[in-house]
C-alpha atoms as a PDB file:
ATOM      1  CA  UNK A   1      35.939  -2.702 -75.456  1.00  0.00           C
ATOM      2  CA  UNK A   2      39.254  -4.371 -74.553  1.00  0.00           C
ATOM      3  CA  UNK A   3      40.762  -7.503 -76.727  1.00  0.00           C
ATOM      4  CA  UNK A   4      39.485  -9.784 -74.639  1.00  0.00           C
ATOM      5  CA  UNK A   5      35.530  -9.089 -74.772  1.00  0.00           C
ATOM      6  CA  UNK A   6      35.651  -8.905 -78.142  1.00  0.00           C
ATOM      7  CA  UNK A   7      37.752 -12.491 -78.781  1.00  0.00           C
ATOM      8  CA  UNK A   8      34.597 -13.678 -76.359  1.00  0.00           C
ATOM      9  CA  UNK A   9      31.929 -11.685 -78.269  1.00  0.00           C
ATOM     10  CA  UNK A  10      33.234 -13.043 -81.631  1.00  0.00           C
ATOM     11  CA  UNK A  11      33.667 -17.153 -79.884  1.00  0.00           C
ATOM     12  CA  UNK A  12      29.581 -16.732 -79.113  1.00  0.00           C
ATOM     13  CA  UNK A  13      28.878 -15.103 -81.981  1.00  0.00           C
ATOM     14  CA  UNK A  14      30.819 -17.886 -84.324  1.00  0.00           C
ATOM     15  CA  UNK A  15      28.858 -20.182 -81.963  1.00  0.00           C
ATOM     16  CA  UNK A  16      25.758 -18.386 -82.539  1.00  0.00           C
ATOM     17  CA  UNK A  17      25.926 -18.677 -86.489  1.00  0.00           C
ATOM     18  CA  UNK A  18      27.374 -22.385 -86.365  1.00  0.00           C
ATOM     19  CA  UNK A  19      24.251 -23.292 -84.885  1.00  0.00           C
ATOM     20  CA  UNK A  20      21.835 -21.482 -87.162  1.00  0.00           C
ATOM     21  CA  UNK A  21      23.084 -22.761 -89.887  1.00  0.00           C
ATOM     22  CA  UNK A  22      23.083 -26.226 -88.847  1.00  0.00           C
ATOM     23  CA  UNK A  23      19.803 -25.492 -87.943  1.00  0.00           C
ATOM     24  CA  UNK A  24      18.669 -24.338 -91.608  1.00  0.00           C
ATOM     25  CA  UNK A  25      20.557 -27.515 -93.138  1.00  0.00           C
ATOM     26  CA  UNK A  26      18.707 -30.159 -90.285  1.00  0.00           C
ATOM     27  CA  UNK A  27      15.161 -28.407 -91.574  1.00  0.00           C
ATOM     28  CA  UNK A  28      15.761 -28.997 -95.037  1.00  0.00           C
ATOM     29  CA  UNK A  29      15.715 -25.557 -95.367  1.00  0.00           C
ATOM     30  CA  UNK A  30      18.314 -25.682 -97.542  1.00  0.00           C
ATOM     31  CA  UNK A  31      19.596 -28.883 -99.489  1.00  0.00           C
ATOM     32  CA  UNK A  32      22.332 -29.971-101.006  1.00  0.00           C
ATOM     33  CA  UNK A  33      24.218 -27.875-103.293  1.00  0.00           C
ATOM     34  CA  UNK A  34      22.025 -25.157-102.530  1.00  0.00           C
ATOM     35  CA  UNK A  35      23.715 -21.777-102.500  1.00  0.00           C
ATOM     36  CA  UNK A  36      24.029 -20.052 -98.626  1.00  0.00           C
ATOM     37  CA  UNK A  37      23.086 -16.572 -97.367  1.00  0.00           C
ATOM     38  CA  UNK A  38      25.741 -14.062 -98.121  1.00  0.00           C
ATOM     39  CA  UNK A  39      28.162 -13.573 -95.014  1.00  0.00           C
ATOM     40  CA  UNK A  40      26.923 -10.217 -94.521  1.00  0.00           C
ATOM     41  CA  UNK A  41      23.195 -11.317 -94.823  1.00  0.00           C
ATOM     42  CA  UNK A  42      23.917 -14.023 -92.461  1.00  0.00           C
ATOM     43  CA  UNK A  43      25.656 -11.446 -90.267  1.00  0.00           C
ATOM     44  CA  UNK A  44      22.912  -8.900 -90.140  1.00  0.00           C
ATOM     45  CA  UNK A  45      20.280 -11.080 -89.171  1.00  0.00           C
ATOM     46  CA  UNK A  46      22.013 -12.403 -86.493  1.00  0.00           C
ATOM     47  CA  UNK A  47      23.406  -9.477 -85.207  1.00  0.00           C
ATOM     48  CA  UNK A  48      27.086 -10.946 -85.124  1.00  0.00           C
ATOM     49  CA  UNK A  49      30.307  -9.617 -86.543  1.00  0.00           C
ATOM     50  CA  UNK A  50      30.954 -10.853 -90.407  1.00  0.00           C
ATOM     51  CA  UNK A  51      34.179 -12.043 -89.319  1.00  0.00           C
ATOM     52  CA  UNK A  52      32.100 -14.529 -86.992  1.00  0.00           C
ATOM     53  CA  UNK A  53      30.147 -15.607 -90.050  1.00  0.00           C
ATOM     54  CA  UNK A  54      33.705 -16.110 -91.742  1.00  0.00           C
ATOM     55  CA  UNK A  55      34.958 -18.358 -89.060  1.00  0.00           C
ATOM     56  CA  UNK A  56      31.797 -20.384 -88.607  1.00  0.00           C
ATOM     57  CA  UNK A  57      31.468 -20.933 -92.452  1.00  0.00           C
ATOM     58  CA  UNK A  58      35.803 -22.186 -91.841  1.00  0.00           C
ATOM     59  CA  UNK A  59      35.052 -24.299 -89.350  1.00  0.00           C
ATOM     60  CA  UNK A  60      31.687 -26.098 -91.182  1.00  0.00           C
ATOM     61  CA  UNK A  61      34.235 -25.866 -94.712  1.00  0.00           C
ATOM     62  CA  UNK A  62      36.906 -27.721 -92.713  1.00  0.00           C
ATOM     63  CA  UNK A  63      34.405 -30.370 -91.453  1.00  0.00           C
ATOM     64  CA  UNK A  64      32.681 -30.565 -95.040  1.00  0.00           C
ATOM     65  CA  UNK A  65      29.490 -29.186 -94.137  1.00  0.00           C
ATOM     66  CA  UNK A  66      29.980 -26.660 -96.839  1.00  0.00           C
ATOM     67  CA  UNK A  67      31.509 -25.896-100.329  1.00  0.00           C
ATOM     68  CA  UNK A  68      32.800 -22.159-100.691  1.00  0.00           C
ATOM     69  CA  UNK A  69      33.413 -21.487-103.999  1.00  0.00           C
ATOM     70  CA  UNK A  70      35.293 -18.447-105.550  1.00  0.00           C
ATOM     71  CA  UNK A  71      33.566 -15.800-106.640  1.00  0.00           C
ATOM     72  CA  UNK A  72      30.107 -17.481-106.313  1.00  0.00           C
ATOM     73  CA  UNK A  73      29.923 -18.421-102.712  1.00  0.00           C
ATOM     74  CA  UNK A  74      29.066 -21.147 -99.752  1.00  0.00           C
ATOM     75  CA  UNK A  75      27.039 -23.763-100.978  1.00  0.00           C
ATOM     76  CA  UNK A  76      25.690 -26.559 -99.059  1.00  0.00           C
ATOM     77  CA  UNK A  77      28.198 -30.243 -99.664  1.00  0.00           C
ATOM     78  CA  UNK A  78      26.751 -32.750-101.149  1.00  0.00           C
ATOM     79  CA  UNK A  79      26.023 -35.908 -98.687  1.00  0.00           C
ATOM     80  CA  UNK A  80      29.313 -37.913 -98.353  1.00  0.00           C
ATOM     81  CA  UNK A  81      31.945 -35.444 -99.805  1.00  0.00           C
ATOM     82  CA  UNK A  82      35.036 -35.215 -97.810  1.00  0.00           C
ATOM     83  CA  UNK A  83      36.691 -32.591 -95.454  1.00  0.00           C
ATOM     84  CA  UNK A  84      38.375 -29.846 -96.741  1.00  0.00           C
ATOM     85  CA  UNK A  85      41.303 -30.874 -95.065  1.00  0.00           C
ATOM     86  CA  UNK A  86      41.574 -33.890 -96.484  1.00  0.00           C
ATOM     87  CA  UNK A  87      42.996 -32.002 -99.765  1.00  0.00           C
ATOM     88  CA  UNK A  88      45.285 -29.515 -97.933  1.00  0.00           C
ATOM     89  CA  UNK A  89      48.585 -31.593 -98.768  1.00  0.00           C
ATOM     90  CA  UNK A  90      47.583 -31.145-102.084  1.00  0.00           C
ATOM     91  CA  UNK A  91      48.056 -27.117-101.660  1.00  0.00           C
ATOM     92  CA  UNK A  92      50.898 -27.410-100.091  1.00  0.00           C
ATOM     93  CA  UNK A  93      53.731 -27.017-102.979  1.00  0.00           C
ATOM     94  CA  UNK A  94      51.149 -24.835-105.409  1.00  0.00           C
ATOM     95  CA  UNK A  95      52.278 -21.782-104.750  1.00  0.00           C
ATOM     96  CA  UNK A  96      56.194 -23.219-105.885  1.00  0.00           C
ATOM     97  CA  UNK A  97      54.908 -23.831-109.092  1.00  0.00           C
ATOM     98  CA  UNK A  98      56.135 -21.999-112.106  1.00  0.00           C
ATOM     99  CA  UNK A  99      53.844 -20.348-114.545  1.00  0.00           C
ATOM    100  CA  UNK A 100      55.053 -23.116-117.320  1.00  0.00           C
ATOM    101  CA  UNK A 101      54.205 -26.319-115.040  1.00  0.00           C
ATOM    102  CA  UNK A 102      50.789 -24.448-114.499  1.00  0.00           C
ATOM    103  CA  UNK A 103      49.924 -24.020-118.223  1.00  0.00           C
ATOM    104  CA  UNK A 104      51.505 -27.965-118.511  1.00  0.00           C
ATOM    105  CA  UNK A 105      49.336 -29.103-115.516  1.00  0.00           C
ATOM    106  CA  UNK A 106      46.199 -26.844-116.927  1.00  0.00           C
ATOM    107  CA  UNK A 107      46.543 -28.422-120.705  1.00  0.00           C
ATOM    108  CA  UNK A 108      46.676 -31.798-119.464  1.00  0.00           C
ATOM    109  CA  UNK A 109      43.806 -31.813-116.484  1.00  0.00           C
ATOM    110  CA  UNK A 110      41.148 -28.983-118.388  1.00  0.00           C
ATOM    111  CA  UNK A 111      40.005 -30.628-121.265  1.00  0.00           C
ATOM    112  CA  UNK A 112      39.527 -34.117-119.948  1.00  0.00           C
ATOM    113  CA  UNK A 113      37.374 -32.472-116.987  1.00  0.00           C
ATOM    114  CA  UNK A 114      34.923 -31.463-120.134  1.00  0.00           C
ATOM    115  CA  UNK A 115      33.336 -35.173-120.243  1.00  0.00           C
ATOM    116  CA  UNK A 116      33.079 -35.826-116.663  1.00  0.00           C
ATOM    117  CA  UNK A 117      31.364 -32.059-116.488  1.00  0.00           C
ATOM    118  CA  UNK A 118      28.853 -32.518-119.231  1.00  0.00           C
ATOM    119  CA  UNK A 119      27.722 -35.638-117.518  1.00  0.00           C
ATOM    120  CA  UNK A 120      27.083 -34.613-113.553  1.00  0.00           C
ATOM    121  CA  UNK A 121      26.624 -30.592-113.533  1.00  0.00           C
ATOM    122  CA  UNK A 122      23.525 -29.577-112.069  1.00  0.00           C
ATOM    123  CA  UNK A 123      21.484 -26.691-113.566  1.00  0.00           C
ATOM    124  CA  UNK A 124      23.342 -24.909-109.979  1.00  0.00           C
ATOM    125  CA  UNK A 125      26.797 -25.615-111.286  1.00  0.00           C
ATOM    126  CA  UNK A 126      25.931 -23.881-114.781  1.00  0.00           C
ATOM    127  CA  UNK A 127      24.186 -20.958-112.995  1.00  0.00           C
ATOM    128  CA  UNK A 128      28.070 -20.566-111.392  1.00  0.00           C
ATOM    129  CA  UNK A 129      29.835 -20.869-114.296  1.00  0.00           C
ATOM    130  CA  UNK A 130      27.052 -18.205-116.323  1.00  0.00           C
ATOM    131  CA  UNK A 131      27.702 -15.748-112.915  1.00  0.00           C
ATOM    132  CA  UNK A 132      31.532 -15.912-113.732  1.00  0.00           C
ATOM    133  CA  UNK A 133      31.043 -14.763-117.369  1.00  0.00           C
ATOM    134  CA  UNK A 134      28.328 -12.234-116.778  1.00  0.00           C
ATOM    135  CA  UNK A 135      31.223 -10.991-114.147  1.00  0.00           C
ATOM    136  CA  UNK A 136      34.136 -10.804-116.501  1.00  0.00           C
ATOM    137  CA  UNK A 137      31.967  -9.295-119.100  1.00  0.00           C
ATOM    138  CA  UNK A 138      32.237  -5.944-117.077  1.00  0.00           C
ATOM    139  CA  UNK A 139      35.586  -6.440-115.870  1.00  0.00           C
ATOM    140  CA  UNK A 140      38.130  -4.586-117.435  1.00  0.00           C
ATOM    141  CA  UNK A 141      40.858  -3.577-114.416  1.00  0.00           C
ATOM    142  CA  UNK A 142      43.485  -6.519-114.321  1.00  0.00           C
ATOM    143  CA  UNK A 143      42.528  -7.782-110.589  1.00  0.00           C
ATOM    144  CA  UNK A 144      38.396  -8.247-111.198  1.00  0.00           C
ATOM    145  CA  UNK A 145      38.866 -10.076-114.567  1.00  0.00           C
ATOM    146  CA  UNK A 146      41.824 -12.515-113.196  1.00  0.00           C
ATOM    147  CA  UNK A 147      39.508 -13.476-109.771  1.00  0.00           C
ATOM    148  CA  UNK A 148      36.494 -14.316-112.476  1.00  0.00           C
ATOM    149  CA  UNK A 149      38.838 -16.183-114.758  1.00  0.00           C
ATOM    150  CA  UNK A 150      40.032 -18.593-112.036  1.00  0.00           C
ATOM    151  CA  UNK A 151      36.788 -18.450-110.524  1.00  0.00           C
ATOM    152  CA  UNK A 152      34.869 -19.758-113.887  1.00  0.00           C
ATOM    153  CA  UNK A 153      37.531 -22.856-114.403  1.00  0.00           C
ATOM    154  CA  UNK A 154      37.419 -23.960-110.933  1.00  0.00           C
ATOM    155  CA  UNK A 155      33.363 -23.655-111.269  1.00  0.00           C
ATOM    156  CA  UNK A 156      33.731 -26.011-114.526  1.00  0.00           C
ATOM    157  CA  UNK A 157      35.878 -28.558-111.887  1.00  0.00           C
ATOM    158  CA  UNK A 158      33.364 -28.255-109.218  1.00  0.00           C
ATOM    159  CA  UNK A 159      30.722 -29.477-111.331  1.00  0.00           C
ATOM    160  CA  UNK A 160      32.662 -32.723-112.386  1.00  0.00           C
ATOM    161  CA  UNK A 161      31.208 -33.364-108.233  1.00  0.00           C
ATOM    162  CA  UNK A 162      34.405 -35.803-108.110  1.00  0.00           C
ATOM    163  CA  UNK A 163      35.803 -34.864-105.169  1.00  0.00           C
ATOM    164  CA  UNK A 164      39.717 -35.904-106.310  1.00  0.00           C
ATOM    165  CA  UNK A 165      39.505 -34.032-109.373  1.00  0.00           C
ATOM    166  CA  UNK A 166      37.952 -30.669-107.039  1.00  0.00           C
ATOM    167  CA  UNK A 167      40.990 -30.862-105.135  1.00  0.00           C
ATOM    168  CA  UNK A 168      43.371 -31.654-107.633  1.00  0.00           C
ATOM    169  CA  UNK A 169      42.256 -28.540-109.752  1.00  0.00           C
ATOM    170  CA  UNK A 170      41.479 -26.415-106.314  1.00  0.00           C
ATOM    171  CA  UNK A 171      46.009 -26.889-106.570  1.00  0.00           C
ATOM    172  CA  UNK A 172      46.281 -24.786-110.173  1.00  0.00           C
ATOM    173  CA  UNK A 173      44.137 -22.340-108.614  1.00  0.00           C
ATOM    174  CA  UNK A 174      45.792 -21.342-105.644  1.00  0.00           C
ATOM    175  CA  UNK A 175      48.759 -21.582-107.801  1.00  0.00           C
ATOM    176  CA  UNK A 176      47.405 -18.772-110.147  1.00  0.00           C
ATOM    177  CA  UNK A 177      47.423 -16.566-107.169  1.00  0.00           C
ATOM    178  CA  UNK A 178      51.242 -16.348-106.901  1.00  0.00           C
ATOM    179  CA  UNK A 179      53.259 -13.450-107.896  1.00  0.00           C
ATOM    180  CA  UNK A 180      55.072 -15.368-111.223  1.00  0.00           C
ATOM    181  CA  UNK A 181      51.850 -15.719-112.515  1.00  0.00           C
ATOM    182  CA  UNK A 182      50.116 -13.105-111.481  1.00  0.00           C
ATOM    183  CA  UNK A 183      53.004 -10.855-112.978  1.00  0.00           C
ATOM    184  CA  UNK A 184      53.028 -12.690-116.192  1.00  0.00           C
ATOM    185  CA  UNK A 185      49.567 -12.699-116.817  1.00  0.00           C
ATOM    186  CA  UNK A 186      48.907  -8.822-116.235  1.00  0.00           C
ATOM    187  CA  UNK A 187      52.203  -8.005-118.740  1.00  0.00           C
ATOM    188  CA  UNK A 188      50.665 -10.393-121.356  1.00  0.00           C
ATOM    189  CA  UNK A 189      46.887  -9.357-120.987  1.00  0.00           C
ATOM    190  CA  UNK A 190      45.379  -6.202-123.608  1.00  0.00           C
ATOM    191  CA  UNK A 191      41.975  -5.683-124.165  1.00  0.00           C
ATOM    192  CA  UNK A 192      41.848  -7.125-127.053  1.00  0.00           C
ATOM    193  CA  UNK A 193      43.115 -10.193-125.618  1.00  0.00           C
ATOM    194  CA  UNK A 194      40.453 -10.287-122.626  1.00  0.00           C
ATOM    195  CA  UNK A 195      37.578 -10.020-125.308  1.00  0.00           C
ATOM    196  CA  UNK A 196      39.102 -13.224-126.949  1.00  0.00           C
ATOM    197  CA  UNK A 197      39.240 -14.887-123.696  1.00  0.00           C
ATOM    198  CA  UNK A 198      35.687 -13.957-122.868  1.00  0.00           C
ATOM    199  CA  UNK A 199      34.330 -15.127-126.487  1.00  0.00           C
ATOM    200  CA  UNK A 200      36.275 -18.203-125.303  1.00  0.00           C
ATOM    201  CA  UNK A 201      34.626 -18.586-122.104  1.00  0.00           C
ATOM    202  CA  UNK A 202      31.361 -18.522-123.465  1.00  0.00           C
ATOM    203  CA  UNK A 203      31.823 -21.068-126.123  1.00  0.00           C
ATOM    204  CA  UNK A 204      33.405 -23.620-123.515  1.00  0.00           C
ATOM    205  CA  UNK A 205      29.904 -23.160-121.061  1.00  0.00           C
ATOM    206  CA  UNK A 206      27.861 -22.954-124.051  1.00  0.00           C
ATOM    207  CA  UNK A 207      29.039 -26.961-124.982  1.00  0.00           C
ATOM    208  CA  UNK A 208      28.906 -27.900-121.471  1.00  0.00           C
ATOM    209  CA  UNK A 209      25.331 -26.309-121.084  1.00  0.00           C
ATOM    210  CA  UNK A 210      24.706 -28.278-124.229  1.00  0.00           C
ATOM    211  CA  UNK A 211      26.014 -31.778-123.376  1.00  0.00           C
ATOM    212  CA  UNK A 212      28.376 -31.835-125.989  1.00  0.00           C
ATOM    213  CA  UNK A 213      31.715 -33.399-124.139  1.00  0.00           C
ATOM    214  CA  UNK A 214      33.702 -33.325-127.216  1.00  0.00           C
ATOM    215  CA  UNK A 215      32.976 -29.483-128.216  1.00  0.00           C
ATOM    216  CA  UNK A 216      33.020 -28.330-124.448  1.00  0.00           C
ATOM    217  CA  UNK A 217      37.053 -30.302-124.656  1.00  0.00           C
ATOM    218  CA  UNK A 218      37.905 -28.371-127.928  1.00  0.00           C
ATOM    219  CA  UNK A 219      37.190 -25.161-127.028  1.00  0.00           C
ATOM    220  CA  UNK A 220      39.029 -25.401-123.518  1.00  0.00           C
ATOM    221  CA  UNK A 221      41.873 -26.881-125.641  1.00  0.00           C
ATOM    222  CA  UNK A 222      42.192 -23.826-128.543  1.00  0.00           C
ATOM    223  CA  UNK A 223      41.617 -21.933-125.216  1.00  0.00           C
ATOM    224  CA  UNK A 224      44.115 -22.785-123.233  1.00  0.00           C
ATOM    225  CA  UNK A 225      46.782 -22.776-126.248  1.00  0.00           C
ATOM    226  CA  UNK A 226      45.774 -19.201-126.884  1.00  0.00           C
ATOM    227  CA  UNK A 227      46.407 -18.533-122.794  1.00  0.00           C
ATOM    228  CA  UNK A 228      49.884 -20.391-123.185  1.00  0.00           C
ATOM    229  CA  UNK A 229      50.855 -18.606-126.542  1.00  0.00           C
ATOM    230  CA  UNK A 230      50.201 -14.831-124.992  1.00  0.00           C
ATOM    231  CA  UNK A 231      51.655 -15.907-121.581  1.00  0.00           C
ATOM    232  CA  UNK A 232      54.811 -18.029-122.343  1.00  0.00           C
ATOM    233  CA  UNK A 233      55.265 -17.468-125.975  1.00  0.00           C
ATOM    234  CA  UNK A 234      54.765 -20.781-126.950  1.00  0.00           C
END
């Protein structure tokens, strides 16, 4: 098959799948903040390339159709919420940022997310956050446990369902995928460090799952300190 047929073949395809899914949404099929097919389901039962699911789920991301979250997966926007791109310039310096102005931005912007958390996640938003523990429970290479990490913090953002603070916070995370970090954090991390960080991560969703703003701030506080302490030394 030469470039050209498949470049068409993956156009209809993406074409094919935007159409589905706005399809699915139109029935009611699935509502708001309801989690999506997998990109491979969605692929095999259309018979289209996954890379035309990818594309189509851009595209509907990009319009704000959708919500893909880290490690969890597309879920459906709430009614009103903005484009994706209208938080791009906020991305647009993360990756410049050091791993000190990260753990400054992190300590400042985590714990006051707690309150705003405890009073607008969904039963949905603590399902996510649960997935990213149970996740980093039985991750123990560097690379599996770092993606669940992020993934679990920017769940606890998602559910504040403020929009600002989702794309404010979406900024630290890309910045935790840059190579100072990244480097910093695998030097720094034993396994008797992850366990802390896990016992950690379950105490901060346990006080959000409990509606208890002020716990759910504490514990992300003593965590983060402990994060900036083995990372920076300080």
């Amino acid at each position: 098959m030469s470039e050209s047929q498949s470049s068409t073949i993956g156009r209809r395809g993406g074409q094919q799948v935007r159409q589905w899914l706005l399809d699915m949404l139109a029935s009611g099929q699935y509502a708001a903040g309801a989690k999506l097919p997998t990109e491979r389901a969605v692929a095999e039962r259309l018979g289209v390339p996954r890379s035309a699911v990818r594309n189509a789920l851009a595209a509907l991301e990009a319009e704000g159709v959708v919500v893909r979250l880290i490690g969890s997966g597309t879920f459906v926007a709430e009614p009103g919420a903005a484009p994706a791109t209208d938080m791009r310039a906020a991305l647009v310096t993360a990756g410049d940022a050091s791993p000190t102005e990260i753990m400054e931005a992190r300590l400042l912007i985590e714990p006051r997310i707690a309150a705003l958390a405890v009073a607008h996640a969904t039963l949905s938003d603590f399902g996510r956050m649960e997935l990213c523990n149970r996740e980093a429970e039985t991750s123990d290479d560097f690379e599996r446990f770092e993606h669940w990490d992020a993934a679990l913090h920017q769940a606890i953002a998602e559910a504040t369902h403020n929009r600002l603070i989702v794309g404010l916070y979406t900024a630290i995370t890309r910045a935790r995928d840059q190579a100072d970090w990244g480097e910093l954090k695998r030097r720094s991390l034993t396994a008797e460090r992850r366990d802390h960080y896990r016992e950690e991560h379950r105490r901060i969703v346990a006080a959000l799952r409990a509606r208890d703003a002020q716990g759910a701030e504490t514990a992300l506080i003593d965590h983060l300190r402990r994060v900036r302490h083995n990372l920076l030394g300080i």
